[in-house]
Protein backbone atom coordinates (compact mmCIF):
# COMPACT_ATOMS: atom_id res chain seq x y z
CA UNK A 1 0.48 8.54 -9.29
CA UNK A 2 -1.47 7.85 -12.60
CA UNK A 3 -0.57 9.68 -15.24
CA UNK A 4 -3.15 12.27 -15.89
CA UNK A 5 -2.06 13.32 -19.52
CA UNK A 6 -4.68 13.28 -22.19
CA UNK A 7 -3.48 10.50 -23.57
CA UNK A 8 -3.23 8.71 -20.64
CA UNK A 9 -7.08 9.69 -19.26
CA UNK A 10 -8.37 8.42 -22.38
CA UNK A 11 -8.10 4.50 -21.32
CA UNK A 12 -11.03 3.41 -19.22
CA UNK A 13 -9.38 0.82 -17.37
CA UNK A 14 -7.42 2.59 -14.69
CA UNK A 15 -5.42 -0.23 -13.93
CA UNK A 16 -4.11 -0.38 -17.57
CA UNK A 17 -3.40 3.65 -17.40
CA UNK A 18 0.93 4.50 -17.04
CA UNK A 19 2.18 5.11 -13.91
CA UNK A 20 4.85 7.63 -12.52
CA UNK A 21 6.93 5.58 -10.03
CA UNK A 22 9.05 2.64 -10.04
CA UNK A 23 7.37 -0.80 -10.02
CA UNK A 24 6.82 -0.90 -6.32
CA UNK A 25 4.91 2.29 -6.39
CA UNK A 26 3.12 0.83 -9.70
CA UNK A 27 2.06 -2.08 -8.54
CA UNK A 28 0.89 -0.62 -4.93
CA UNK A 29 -1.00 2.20 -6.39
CA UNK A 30 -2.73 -0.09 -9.02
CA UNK A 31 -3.47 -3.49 -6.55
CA UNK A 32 -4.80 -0.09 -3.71
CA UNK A 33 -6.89 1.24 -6.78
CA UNK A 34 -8.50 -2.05 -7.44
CA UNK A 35 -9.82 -2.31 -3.73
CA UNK A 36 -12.03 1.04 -3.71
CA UNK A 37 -15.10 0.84 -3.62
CA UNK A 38 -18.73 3.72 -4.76
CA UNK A 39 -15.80 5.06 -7.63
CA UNK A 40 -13.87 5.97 -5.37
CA UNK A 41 -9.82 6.33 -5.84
CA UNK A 42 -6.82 6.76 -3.91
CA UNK A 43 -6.41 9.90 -5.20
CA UNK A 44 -9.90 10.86 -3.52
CA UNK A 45 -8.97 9.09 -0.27
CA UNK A 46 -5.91 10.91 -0.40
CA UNK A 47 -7.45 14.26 -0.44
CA UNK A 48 -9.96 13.29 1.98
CA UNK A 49 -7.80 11.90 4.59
CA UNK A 50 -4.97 14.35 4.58
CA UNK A 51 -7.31 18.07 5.81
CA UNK A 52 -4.25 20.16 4.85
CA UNK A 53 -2.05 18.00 6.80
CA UNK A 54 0.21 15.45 6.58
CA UNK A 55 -1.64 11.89 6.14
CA UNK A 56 0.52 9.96 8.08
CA UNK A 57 0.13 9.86 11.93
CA UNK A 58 4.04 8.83 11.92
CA UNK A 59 6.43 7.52 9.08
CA UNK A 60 9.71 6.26 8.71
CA UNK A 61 11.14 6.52 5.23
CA UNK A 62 13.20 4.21 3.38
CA UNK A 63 17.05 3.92 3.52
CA UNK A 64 19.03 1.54 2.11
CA UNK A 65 20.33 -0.28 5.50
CA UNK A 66 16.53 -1.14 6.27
CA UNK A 67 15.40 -1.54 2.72
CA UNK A 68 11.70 -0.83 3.59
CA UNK A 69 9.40 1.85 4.65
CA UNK A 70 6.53 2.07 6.93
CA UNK A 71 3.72 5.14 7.43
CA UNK A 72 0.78 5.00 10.44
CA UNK A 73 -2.62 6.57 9.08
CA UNK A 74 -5.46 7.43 10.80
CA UNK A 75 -8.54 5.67 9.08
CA UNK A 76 -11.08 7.96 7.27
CA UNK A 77 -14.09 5.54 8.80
CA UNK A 78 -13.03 5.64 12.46
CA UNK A 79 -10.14 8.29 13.32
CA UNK A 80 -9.54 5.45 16.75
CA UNK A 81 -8.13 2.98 14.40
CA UNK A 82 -4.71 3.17 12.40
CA UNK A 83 -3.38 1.80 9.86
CA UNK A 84 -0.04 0.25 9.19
CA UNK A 85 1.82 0.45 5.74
CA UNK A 86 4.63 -0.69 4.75
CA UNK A 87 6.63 -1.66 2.09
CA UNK A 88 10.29 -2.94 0.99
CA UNK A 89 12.12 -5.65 0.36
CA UNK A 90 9.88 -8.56 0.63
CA UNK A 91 12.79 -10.91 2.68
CA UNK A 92 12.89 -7.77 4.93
CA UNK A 93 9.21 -7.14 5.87
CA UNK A 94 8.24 -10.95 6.09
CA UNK A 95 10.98 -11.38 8.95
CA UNK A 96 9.05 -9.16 10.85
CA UNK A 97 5.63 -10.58 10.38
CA UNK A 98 3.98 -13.05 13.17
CA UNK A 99 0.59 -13.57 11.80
CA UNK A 100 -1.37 -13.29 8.28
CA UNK A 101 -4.83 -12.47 7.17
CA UNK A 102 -6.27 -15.92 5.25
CA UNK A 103 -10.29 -15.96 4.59
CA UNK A 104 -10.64 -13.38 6.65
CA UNK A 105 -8.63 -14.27 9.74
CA UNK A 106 -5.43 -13.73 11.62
CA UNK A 107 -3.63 -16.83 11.56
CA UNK A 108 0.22 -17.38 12.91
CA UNK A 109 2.82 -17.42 9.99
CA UNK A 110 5.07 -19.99 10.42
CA UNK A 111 9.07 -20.00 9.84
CA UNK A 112 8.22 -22.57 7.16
CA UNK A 113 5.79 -20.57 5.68
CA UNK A 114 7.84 -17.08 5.27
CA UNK A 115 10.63 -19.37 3.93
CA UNK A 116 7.99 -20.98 0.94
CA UNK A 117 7.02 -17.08 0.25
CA UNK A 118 10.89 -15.38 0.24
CA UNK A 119 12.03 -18.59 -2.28
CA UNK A 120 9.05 -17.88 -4.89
């Protein structure tokens, strides 16, 4: 979460505000934060989407043998949909993946492809 200290609340730019979490969490929080949209934040989705209960639809937490973690949601917009989250080690979660969204479009991602990504 952002830091909410006065200190802290005084920078304007959320995405330059310090974050409680390691740098996964950091850098989640803050690329999620730059994709909302009418002021919103994830802190407001959060409240709105959770109703008293727990957010996730199903979640399996992170342990060191998988090295990732992965939560369902139900989406605010249309309760029918889900969505898929996940995060981890990126050699991990990139094994798993068929397919990737470019311009706007699920196209197949190739063995050569997860290999360029993985290296750097």
């Amino acid at each position: 979460a952002f830091d909410e200290d006065e200190e802290a609340m005084k920078i304007s730019n959320k995405l330059e505000r310090p974050v409680s979490g390691d740098a996964s969490e950091t850098a989640i929080l803050k690329f999620t934060e730059g994709t909302c949209t009418n002021g919103d934040t994830v802190k407001d989705y959060r409240i709105r989407n959770s109703k008293g209960a727990p957010p996730a639809v199903r979640e399996i937490m992170f342990n060191s043998k998988n090295k990732w973690q992965l939560s369902i949601h139900e989406l605010e917009e249309d309760p029918d949909q889900l969505l898929l989250v996940i995060k981890g080690a990126p050699e991990r979660i990139i094994r798993m993946c068929s397919h990737v969204y470019l311009t706007g479009k699920a196209v197949r991602f190739s063995e050569s492809e997860k290999a360029r990504v993985v290296e750097g």
